[in-house]
Protein backbone atom coordinates (compact mmCIF):
# COMPACT_ATOMS: atom_id res chain seq x y z
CA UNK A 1 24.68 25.63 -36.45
CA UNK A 2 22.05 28.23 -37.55
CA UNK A 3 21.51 28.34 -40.94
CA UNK A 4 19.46 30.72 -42.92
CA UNK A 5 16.79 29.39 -45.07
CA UNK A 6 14.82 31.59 -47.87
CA UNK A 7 11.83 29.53 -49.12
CA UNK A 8 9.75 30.99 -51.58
CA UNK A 9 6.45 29.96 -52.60
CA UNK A 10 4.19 30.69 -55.73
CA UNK A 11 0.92 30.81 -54.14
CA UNK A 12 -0.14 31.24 -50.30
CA UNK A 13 -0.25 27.41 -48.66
CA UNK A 14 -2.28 25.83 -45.42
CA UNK A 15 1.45 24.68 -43.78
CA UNK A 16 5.20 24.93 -44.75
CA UNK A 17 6.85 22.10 -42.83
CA UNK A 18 10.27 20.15 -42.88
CA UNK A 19 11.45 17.32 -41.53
CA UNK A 20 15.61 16.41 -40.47
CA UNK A 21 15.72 12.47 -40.85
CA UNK A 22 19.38 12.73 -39.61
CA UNK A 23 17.73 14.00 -36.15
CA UNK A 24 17.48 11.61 -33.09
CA UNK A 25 13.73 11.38 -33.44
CA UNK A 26 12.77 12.97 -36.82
CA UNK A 27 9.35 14.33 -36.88
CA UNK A 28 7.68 16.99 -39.12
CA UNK A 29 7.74 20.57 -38.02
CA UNK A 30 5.78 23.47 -38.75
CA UNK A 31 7.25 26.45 -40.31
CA UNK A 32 4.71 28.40 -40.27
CA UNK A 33 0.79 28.25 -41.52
CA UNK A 34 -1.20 30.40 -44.07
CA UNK A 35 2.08 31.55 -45.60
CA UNK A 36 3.48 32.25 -48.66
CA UNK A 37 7.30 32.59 -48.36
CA UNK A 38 9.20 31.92 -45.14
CA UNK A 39 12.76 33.65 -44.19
CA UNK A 40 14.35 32.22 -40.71
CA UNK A 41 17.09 30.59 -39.41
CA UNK A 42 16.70 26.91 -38.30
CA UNK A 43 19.36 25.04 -35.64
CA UNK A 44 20.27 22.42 -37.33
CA UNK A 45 22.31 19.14 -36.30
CA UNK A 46 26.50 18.64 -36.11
CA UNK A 47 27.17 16.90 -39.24
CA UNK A 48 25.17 15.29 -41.73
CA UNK A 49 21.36 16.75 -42.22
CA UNK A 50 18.63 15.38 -44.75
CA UNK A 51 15.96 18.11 -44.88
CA UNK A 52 13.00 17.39 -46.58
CA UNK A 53 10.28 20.70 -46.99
CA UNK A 54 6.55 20.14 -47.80
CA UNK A 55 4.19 22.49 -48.79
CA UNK A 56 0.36 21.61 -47.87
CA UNK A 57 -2.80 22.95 -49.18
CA UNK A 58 -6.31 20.87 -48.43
CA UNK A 59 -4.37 18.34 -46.32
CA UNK A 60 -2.05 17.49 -49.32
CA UNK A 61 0.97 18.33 -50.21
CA UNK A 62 1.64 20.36 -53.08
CA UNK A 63 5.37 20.97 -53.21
CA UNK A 64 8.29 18.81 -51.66
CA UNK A 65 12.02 19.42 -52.00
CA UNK A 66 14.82 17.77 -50.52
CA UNK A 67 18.57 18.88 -49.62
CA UNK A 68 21.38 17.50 -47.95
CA UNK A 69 24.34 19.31 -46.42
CA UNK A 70 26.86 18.81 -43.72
CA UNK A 71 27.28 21.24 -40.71
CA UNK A 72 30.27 21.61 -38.91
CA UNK A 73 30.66 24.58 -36.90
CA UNK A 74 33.73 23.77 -34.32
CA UNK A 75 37.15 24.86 -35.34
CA UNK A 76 39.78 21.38 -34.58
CA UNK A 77 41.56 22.02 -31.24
CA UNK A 78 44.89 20.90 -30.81
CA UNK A 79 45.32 19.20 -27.52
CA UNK A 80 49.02 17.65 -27.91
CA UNK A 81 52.03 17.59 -29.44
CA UNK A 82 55.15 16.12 -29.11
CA UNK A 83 58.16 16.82 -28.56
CA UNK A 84 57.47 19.61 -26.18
CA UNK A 85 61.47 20.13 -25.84
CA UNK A 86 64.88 19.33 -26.06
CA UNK A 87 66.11 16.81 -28.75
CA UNK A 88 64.43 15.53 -32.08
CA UNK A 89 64.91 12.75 -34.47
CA UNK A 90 62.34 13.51 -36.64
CA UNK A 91 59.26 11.89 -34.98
CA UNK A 92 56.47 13.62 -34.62
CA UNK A 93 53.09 13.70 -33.13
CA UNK A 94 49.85 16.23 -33.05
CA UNK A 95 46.45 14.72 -30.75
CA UNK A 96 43.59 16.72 -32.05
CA UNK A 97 40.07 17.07 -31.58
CA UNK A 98 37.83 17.40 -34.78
CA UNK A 99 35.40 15.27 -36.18
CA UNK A 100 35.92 16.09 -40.16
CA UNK A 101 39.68 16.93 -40.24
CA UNK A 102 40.59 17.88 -44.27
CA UNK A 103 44.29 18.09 -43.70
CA UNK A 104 47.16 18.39 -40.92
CA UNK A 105 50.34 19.94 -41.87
CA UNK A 106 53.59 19.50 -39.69
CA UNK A 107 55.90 22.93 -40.74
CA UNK A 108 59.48 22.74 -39.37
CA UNK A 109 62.44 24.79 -40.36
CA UNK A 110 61.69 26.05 -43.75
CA UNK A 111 60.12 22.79 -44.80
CA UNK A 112 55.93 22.03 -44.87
CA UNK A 113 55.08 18.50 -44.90
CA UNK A 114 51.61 17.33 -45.16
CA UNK A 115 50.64 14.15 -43.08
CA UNK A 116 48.37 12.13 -44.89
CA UNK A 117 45.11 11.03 -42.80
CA UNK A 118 44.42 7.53 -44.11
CA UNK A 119 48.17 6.23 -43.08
CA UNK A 120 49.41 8.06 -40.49
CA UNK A 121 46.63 9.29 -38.26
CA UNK A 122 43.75 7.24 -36.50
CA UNK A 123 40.86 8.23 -35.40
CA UNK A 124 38.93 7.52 -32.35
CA UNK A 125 35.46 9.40 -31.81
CA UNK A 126 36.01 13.13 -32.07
CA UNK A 127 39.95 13.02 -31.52
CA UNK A 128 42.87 11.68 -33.92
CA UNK A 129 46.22 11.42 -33.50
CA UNK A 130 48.49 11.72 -36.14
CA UNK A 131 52.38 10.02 -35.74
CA UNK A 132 54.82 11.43 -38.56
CA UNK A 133 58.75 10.80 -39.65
CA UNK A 134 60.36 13.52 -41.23
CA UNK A 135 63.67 14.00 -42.36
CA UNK A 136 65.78 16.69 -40.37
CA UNK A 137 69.08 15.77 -41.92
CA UNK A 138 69.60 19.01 -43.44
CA UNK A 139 68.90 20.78 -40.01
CA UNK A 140 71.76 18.14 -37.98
CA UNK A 141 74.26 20.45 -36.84
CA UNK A 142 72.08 23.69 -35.74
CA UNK A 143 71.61 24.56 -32.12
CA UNK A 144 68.20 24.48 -33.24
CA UNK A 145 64.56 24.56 -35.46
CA UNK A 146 61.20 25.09 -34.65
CA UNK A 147 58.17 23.45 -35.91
CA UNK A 148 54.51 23.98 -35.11
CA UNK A 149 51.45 21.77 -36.68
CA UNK A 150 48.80 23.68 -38.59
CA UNK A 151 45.16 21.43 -38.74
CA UNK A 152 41.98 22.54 -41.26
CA UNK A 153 38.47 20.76 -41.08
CA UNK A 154 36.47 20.42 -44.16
CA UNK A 155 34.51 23.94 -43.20
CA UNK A 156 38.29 25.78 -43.80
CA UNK A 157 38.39 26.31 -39.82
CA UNK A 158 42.21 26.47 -39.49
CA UNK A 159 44.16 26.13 -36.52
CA UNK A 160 48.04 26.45 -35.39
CA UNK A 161 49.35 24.75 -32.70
CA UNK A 162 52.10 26.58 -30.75
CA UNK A 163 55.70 26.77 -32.03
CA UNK A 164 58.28 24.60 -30.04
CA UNK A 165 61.76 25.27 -30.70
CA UNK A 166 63.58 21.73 -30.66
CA UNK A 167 67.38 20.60 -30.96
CA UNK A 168 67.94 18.17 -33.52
CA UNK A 169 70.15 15.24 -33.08
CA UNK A 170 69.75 12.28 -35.65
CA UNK A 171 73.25 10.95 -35.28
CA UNK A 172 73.18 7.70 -32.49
């Protein structure tokens, strides 16, 4: 959540300032005063941020830039899965928590299967649960197969969640 910000500015100003509007209560803060370039780290907001950065000189301001990036600095954390044991049919399910998941991946046997987000997963606040069919035919007759889930957010935070080993039995 601390980002590093290099500002450079042609000629000494009264005030560098900057305002979030994607704060709580946005309101203009001072970098720093009689300055001419300004190297820091700011904490910055979860998500979404609109930064706007004024320089002022004689009460008006002389330079403005905008930019607008997202922050996300929490890896996804796995909190379920299912099965836990014994016998599958080929339905799945991972319970996550992650606010900007990019993709979930359910990896059993030899066989990777993405799950895609929009169909098969909901989302409610910072958790979503994803439910998933997948086709074990070719692993019906083994004593068994394990499969694990494997869940990136859009910062490239990865995380695994443990591997279960599992029976299959498709056959009523």
């Amino acid at each position: 959540k601390r980002i590093f910000f290099n500002l450079e500015i042609s000629d000494e100003v009264d005030e560098l300032r900057y305002i979030n509007f994607k704060d709580r209560s946005p309101r203009w803060k001072t970098l720093c005063r009689d300055c001419e370039d300004y190297e820091r780290t700011l904490s910055l907001i979860e998500g979404d941020n609109n930064l706007t950065f004024e320089a002022v000189e004689n009460s008006l301001v002389v330079d403005r830039e905008n930019i607008w990036f997202f922050v996300d600095s929490k890896k996804p954390q796995i909190s379920k899965i299912e099965p836990k044991k014994g016998f599958a049919n080929g339905n799945f399910i991972v319970e996550a928590k992650e606010d900007n998941p990019k993709r979930v991946k359910l990896v059993y046997g030899t066989t990777t299967k993405e799950i895609n987000l929009s169909e098969e997963c909901s989302q409610i606040s910072n958790k979503f649960v994803c439910g998933i069919e997948a086709d074990l035919s070719e692993y019906e007759g083994q004593n068994e197969v394990t499969y694990y889930f494997v869940v990136e957010d859009i910062a490239g935070s990865t995380v695994f969640s443990k591997r279960v080993l599992i029976e299959v039995d498709e056959t009523s």
